[in-house]
Protein backbone atom coordinates (compact mmCIF):
# COMPACT_ATOMS: atom_id res chain seq x y z
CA UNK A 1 -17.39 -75.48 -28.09
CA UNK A 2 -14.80 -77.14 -30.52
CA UNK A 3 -18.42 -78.22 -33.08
CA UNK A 4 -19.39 -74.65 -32.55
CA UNK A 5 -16.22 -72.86 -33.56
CA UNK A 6 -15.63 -75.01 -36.44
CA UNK A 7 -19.26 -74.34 -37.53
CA UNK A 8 -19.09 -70.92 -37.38
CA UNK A 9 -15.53 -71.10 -39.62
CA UNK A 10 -17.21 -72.83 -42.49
CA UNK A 11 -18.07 -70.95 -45.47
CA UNK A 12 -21.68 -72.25 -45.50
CA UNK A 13 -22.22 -70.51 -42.01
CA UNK A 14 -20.83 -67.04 -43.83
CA UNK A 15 -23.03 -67.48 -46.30
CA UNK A 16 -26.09 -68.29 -44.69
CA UNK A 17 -25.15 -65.42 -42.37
CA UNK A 18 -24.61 -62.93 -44.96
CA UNK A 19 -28.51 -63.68 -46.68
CA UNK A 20 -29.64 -63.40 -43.35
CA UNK A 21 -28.53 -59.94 -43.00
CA UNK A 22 -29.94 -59.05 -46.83
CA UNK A 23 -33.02 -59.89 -45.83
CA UNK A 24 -32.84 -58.17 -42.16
CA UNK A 25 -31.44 -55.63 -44.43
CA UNK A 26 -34.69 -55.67 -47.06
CA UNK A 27 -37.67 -56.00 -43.75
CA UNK A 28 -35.35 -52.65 -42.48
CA UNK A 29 -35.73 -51.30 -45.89
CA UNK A 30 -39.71 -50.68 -44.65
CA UNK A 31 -38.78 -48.40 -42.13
CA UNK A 32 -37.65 -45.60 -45.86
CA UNK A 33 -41.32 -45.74 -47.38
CA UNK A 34 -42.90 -42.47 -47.40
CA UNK A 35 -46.21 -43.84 -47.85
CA UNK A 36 -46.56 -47.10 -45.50
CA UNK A 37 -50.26 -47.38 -46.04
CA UNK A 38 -49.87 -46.69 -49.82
CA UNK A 39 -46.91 -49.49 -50.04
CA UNK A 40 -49.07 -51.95 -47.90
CA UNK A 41 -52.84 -51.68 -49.63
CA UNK A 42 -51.07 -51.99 -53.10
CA UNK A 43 -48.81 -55.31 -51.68
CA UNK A 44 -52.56 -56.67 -50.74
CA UNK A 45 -53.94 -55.94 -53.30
CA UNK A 46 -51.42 -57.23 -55.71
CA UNK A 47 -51.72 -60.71 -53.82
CA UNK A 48 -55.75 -60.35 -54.19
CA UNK A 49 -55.59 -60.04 -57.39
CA UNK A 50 -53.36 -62.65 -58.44
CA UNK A 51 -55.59 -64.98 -56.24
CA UNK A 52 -58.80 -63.59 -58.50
CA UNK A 53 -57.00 -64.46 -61.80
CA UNK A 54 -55.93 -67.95 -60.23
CA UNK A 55 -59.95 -68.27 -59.45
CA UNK A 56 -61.59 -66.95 -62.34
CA UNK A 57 -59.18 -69.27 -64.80
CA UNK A 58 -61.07 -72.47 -62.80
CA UNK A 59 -64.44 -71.18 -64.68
CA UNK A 60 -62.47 -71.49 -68.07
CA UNK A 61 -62.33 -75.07 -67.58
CA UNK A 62 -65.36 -77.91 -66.93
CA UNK A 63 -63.15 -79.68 -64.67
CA UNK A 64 -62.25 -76.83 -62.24
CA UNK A 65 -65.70 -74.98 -62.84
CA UNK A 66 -67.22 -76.51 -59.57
CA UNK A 67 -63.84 -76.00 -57.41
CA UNK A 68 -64.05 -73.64 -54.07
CA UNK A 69 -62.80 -70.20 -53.39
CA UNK A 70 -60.49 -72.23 -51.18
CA UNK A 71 -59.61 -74.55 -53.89
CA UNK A 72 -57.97 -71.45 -55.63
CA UNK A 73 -56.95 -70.43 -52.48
CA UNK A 74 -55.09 -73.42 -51.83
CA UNK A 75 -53.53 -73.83 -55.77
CA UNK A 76 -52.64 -70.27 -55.77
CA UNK A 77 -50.59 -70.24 -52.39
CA UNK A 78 -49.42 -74.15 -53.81
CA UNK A 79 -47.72 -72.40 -56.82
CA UNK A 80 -46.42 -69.12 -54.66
CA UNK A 81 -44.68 -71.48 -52.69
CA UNK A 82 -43.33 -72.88 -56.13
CA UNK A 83 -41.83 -69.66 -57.20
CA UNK A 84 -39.58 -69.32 -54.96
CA UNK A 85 -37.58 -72.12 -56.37
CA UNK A 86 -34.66 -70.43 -58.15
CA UNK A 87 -35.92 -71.62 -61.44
CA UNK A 88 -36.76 -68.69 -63.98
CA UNK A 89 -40.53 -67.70 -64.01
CA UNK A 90 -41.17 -70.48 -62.13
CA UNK A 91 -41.13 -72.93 -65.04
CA UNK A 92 -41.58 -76.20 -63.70
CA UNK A 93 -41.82 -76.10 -60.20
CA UNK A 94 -44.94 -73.93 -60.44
CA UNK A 95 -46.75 -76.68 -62.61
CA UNK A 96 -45.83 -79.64 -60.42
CA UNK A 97 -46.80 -77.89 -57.57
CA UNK A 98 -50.16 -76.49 -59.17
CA UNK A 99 -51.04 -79.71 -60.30
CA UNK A 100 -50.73 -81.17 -56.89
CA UNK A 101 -52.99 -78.96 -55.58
CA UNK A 102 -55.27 -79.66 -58.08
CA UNK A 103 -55.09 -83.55 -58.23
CA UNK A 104 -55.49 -83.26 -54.51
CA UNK A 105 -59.09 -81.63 -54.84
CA UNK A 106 -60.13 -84.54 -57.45
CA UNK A 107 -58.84 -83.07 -60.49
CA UNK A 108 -57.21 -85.68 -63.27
CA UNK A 109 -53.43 -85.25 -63.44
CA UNK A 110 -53.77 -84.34 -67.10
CA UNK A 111 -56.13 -81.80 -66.97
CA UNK A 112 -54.09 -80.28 -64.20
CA UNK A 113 -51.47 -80.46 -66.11
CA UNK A 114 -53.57 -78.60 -68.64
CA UNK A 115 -54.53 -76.10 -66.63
CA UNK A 116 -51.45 -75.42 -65.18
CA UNK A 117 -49.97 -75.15 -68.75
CA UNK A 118 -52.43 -72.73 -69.85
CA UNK A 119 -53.15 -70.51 -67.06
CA UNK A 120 -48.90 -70.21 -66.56
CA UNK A 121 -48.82 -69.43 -70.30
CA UNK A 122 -52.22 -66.89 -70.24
CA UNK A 123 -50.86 -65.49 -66.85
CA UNK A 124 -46.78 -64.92 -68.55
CA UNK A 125 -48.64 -63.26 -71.39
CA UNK A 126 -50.57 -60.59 -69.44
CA UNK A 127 -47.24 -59.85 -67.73
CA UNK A 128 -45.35 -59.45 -71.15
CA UNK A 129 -48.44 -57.79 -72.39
CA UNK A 130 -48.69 -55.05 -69.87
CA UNK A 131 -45.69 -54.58 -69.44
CA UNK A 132 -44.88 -53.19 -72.59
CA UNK A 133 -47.81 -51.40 -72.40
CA UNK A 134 -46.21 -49.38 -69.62
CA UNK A 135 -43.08 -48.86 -71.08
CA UNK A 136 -44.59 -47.53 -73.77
CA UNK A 137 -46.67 -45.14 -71.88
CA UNK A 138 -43.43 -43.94 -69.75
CA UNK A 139 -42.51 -41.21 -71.90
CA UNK A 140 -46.09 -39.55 -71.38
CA UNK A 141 -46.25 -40.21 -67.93
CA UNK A 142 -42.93 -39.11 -66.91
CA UNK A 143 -43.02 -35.95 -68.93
CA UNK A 144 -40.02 -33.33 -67.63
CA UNK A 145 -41.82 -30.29 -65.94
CA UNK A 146 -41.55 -27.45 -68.46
């Protein structure tokens, strides 16, 4: 009893208490979607997507040409796992962890590294790329009703 009191008086256990209800807090957050079915297709398809890119990028490269659908499969969930490192866009953590995959399916640990530098780089751009595309395009899609 005294070990349990005393844990639950330390700041850590506040803290770890207090994510725990942000991210009750976020899964509750579900429950305000108008469209649930809308909300969940687009969250698959986002991930589908980003596992396409992460499969189509081996065919860029002789050394990853002849690598599975479950190769990607595997890199792809390899460097999700990596981003949730609280390191910003994943710089770092998602290479070491991509390249592990890779090395791991017979892959050389500098063309991993290669690929992991380029397809990071290629994917960032597309982001930055698109994304000011849409900002751009804001003002004519969000026109005020006349």
């Amino acid at each position: 009893m005294a070990l349990q009191k005393k844990i639950r008086a330390s700041r850590a256990f506040y803290q770890i208490k207090g994510l725990w209800v942000k991210f009750k807090e976020g899964f509750l957050s579900f429950r305000n979607v108008p469209n649930k079915p809308w909300f969940i297709g687009h969250s698959i398809l986002i991930f589908v997507f980003y596992f396409l890119m992460m499969y189509l990028n081996f065919f860029a490269f002789g050394y990853t040409s002849h690598l599975t659908p479950l190769a990607a499969l595997t890199v792809f969930v390899f460097g999700t796992l990596a981003m949730v490192a609280p390191v910003q866009g994943g710089i770092g953590p998602w290479h070491f962890m991509v390249i592990i995959a890779l090395v791991a399916y017979g892959v050389s640990s500098s063309d991993a590294g290669i690929f992991a530098l380029v397809v990071h780089g290629a994917l960032n751009i597309m982001i930055i790329v698109l994304g000011l595309l849409a900002l751009l395009a804001l003002p004519f899609v969000n026109k005020p009703a006349q």
